[in-house]
Structures are given as structure tokens and as C-alpha cells.
C-alpha atoms as a PDB file:
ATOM      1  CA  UNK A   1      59.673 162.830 121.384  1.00  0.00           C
ATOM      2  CA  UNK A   2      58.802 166.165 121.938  1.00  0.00           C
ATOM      3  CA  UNK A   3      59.303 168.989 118.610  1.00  0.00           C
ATOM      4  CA  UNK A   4      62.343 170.518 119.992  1.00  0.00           C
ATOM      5  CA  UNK A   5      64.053 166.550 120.792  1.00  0.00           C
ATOM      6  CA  UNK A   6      63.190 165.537 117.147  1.00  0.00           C
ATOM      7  CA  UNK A   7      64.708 169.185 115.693  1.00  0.00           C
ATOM      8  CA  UNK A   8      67.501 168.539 117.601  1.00  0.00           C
ATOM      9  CA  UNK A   9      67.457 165.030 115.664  1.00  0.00           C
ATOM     10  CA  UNK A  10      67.275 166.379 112.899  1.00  0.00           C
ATOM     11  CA  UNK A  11      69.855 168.570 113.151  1.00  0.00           C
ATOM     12  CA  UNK A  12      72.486 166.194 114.230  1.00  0.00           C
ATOM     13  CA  UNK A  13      72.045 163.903 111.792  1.00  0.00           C
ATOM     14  CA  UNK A  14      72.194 166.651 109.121  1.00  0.00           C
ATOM     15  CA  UNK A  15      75.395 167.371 110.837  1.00  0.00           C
ATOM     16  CA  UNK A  16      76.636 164.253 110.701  1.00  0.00           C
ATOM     17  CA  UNK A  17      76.008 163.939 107.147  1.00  0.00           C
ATOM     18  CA  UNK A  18      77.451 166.839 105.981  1.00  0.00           C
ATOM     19  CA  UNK A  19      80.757 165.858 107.974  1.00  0.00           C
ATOM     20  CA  UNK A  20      80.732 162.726 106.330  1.00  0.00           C
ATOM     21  CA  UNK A  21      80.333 164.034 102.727  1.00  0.00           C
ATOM     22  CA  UNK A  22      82.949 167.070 103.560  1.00  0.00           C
ATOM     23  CA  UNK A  23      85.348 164.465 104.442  1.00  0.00           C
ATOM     24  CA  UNK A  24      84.531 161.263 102.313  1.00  0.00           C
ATOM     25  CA  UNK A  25      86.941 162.207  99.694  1.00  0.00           C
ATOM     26  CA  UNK A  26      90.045 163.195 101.726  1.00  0.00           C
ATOM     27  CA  UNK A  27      92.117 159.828 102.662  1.00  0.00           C
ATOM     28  CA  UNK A  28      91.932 158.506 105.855  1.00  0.00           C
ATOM     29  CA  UNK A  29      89.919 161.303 107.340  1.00  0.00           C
ATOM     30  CA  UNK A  30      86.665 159.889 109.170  1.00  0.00           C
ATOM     31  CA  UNK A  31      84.828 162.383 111.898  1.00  0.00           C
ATOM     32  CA  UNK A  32      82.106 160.889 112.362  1.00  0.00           C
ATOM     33  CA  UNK A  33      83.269 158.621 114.758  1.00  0.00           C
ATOM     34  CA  UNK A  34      84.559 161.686 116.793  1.00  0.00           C
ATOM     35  CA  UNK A  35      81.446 163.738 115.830  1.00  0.00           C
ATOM     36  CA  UNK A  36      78.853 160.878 117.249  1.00  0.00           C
ATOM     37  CA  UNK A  37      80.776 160.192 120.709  1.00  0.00           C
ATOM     38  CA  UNK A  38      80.594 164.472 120.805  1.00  0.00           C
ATOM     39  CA  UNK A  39      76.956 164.246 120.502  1.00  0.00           C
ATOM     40  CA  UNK A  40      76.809 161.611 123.034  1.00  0.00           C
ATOM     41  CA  UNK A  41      78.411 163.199 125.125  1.00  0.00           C
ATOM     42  CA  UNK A  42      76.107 166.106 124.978  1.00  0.00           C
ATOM     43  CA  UNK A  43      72.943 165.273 123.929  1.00  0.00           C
ATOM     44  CA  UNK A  44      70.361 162.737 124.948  1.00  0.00           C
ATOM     45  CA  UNK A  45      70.490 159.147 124.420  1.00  0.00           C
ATOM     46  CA  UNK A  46      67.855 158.387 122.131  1.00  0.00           C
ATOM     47  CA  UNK A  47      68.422 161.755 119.790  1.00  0.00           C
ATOM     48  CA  UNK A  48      71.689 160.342 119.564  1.00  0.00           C
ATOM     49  CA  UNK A  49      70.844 157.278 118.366  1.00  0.00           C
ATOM     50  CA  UNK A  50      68.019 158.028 115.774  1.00  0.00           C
ATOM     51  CA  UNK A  51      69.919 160.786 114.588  1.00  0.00           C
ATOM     52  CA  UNK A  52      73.118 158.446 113.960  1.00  0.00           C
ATOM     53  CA  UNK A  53      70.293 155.843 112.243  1.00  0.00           C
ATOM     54  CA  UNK A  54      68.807 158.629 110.110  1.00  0.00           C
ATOM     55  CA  UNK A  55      72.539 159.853 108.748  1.00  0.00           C
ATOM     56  CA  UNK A  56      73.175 156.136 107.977  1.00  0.00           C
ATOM     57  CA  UNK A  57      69.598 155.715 106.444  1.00  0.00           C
ATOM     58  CA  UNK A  58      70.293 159.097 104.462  1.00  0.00           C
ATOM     59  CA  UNK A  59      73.647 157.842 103.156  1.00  0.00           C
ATOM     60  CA  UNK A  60      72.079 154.524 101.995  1.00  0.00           C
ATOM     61  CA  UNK A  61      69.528 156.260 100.464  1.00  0.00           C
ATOM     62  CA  UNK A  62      71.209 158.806  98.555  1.00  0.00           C
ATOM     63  CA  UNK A  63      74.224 156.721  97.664  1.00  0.00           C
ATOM     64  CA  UNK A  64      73.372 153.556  96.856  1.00  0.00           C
ATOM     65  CA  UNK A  65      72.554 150.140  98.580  1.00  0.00           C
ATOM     66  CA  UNK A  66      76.020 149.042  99.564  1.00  0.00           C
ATOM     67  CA  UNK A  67      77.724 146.598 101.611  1.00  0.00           C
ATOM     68  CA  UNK A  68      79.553 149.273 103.508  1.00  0.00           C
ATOM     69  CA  UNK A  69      76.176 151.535 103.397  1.00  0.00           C
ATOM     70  CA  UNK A  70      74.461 149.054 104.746  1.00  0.00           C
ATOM     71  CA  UNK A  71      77.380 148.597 107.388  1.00  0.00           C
ATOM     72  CA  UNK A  72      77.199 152.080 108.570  1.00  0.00           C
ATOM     73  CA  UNK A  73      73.297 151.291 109.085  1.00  0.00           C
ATOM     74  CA  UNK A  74      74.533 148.779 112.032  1.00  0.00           C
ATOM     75  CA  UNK A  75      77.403 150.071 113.183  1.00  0.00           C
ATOM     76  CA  UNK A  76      77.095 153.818 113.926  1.00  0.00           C
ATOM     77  CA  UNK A  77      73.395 153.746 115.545  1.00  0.00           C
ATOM     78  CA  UNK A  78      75.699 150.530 117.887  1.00  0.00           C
ATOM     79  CA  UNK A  79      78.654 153.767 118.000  1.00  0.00           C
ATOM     80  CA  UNK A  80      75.654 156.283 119.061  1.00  0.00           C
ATOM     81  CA  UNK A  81      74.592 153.812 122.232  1.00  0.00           C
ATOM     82  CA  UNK A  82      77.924 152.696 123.416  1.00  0.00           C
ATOM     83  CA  UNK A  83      79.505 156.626 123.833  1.00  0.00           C
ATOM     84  CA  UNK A  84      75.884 157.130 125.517  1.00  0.00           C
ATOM     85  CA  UNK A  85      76.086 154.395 127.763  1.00  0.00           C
ATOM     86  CA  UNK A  86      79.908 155.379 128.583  1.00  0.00           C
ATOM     87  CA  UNK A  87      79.070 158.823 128.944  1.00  0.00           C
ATOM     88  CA  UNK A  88      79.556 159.298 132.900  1.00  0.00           C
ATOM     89  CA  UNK A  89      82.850 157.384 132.678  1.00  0.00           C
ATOM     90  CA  UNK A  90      83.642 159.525 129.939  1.00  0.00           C
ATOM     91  CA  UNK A  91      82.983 162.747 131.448  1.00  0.00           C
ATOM     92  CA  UNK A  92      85.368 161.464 134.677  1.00  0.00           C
ATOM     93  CA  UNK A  93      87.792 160.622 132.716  1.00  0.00           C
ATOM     94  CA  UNK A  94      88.811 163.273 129.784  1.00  0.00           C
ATOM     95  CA  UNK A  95      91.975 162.160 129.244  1.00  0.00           C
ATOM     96  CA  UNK A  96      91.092 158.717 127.741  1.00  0.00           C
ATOM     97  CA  UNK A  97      88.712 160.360 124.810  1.00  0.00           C
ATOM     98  CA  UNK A  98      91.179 161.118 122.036  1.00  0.00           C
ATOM     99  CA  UNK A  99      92.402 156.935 122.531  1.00  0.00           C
ATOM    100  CA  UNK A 100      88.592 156.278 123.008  1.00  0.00           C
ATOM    101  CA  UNK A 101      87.423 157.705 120.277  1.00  0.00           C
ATOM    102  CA  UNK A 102      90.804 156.569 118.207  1.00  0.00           C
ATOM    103  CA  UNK A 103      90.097 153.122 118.806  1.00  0.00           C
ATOM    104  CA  UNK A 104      86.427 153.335 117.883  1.00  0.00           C
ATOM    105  CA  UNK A 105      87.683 154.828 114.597  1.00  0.00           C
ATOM    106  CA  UNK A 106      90.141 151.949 113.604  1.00  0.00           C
ATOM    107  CA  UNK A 107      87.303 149.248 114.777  1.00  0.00           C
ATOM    108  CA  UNK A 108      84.763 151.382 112.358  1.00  0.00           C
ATOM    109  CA  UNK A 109      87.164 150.833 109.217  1.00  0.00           C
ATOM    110  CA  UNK A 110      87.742 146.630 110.712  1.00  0.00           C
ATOM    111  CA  UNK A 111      83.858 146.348 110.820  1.00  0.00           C
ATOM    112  CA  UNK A 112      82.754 147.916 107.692  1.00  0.00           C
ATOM    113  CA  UNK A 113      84.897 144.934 105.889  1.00  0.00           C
ATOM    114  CA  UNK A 114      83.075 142.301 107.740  1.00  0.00           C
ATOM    115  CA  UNK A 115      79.757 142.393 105.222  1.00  0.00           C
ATOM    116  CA  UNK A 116      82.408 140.770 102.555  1.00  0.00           C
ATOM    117  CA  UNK A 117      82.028 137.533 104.744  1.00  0.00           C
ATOM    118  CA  UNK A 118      78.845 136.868 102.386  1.00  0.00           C
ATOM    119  CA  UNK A 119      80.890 136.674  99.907  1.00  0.00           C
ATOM    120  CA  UNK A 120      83.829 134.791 101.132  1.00  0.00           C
ATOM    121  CA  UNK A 121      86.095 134.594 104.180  1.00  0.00           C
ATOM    122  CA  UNK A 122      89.538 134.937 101.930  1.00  0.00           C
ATOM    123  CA  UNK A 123      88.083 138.302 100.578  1.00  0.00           C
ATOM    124  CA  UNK A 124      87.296 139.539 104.096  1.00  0.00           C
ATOM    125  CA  UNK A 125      90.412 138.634 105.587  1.00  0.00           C
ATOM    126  CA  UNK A 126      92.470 140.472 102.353  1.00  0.00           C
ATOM    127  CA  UNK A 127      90.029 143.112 102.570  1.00  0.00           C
ATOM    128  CA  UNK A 128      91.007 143.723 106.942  1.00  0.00           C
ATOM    129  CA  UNK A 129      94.647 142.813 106.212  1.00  0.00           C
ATOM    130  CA  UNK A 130      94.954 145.811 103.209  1.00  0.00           C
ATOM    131  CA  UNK A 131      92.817 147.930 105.357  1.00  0.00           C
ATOM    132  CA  UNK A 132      94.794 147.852 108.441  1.00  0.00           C
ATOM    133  CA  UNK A 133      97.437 150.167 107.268  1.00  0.00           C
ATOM    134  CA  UNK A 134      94.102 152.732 106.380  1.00  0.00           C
ATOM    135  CA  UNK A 135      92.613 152.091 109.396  1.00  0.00           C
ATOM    136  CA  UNK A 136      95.521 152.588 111.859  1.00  0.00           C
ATOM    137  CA  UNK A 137      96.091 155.791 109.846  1.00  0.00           C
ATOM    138  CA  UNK A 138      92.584 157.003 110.634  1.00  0.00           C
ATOM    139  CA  UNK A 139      92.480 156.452 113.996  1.00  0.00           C
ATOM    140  CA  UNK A 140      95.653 158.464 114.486  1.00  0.00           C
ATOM    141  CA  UNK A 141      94.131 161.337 113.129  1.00  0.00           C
ATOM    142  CA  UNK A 142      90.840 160.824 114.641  1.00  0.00           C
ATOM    143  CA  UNK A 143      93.231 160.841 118.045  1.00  0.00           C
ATOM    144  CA  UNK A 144      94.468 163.835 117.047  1.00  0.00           C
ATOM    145  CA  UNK A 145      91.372 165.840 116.165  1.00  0.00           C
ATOM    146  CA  UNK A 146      90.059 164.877 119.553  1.00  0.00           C
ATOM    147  CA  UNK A 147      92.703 165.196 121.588  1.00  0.00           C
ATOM    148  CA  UNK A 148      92.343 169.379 120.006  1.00  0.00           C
ATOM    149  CA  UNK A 149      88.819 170.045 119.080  1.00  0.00           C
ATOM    150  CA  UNK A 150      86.761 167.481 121.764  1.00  0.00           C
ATOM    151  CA  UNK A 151      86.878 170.340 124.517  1.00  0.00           C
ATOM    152  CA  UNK A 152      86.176 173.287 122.734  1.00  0.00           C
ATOM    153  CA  UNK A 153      83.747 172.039 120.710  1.00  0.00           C
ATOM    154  CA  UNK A 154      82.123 170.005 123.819  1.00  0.00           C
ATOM    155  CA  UNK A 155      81.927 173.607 125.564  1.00  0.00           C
ATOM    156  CA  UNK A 156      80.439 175.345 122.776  1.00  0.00           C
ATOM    157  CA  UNK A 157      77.559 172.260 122.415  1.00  0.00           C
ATOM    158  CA  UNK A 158      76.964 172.352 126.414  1.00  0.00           C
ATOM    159  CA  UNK A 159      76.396 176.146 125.603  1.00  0.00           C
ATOM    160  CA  UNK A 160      74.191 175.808 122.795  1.00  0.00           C
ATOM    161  CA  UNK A 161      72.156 172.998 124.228  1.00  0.00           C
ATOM    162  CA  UNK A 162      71.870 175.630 127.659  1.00  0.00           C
ATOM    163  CA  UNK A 163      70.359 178.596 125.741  1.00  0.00           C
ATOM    164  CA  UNK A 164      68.217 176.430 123.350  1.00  0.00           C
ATOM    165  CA  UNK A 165      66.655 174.178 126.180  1.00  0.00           C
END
């Protein structure tokens, strides 16, 4: 990677984490989800992805080694590849990113229960049944902060990405 593609990294990732710590204490209220397919979308592949691994490594190491920490280690990096992969599909069809990225937030709050399986499959299945109700929640809203800020915010990132190189 060259200096610019590893700022660039580093920048996103930075982003990311300071979108998940803005929002981590307000219910229900998960952008990253929304904030990774936007990079994705924009942005190269492999920034992407090592800057969704470095916000997961920086949450894990500056809050603790968690199940759910841990989780994010797996599943966002997984998030950063498969909005990459889908990009072109994506791009020719707009419509579908709000539900997209909606579902993709609801299966985030499903999969960060599924490290309690160590434990024991009764606690994983309470912990997905009582999370459902969060989880549907969150995707709505992560529907709805797409469905109003993806294209502006995809312009603005196209822009940026133009006059930086």
C-alpha cells in the first residue's frame, strides 16, 4: 500500500471509531454498518477492509477483551468485503441500499450474540430471542439514515476522494 492508501486507512477507521463511540450510548443507534457499506462503496477494497479490522482491533483494545469485541473483530472486516464485493450491483441498483444496509444492521446485532454459544446454546438462543426486538429496531433506523444521508454523503466522498487522488 502506497502512503496516501494507508492515510486513507487510517482515516476511515478513525472515522469509524469515532461513529461508533458517538453513538454507542444512544439505544438502538448503530452506523457503522451504514458507515462501512459507504466506504465500500467509495473507496478501495482492501482500505476498506483493514480499515474496518483496525476500528475493530482499536475497540478491542481500548475497551476490553469481550465476547462482542471480539465479535466485531470477525464480523465487520466480513461487512467491509461483502459491500465491496456487491459494490457494482450496488451502484445499479440505489434503491435497494437503505433495505441492504437495514438488513446487514439487524444480522450485525443476531451475530454479535452468537460468541455466547461457548457458553451455552440456551443463553444464546435467550440472548437472539431478547435481542430481536433491539435489533429490528436498529435496522429500521439504520433504513432510515440511509435511505436520507447514503446519497449526499456518497457525493460528497466521490468528491473528496476526486480532489485528494
Amino acid at each position: 500500500m502506497s502512503t496516501r492508501q494507508l492515510t486513507r486507512t487510517a482515516i476511515m477507521a478513525a472515522v469509524l471509531y469515532a461513529i461508533f463511540r458517538m453513538f454507542a450510548d444512544i439505544l438502538y443507534l448503530e452506523l457503522i454498518t451504514f458507515s462501512l457499506l459507504l466506504f465500500a462503496l467509495v473507496f478501495e477494497r482492501r482500505e476498506v477492509i483493514a480499515a474496518a479490522g483496525i476500528f475493530a482491533l482499536l475497540q478491542l483494545l481500548l475497551h476490553g477483551i469481550m465476547l462482542w469485541n471480539i465479535a466485531y473483530l470477525i464480523i465487520f472486516p466480513t461487512y467491509a468485503l461483502l459491500f465491496s464485493l456487491s459494490r457494482n450491483w450496488l451502484r445499479k441498483h440505489e434503491g435497494i441500499i437503505p433495505l441492504y444496509c437495514a438488513c446487514f444492521s439487524f444480522l450485525c446485532g443476531q451475530l454479535v450474540d452468537l460468541p455466547f454459544l461457548l457458553f451455552d446454546a440456551r443463553v444464546t438462543m435467550l440472548y437472539a430471542l431478547m435481542g430481536m426486538k433491539t435489533s429490528l429496531i436498529q435496522a429500521g433506523l439504520t433504513f432510515i439514515t440511509a435511505l436520507f444521508l447514503y446519497e449526499p454523503l456518497f457525493h460528497v466522498l466521490t468528491r473528496i476522494k476526486k480532489q485528494v487522488g
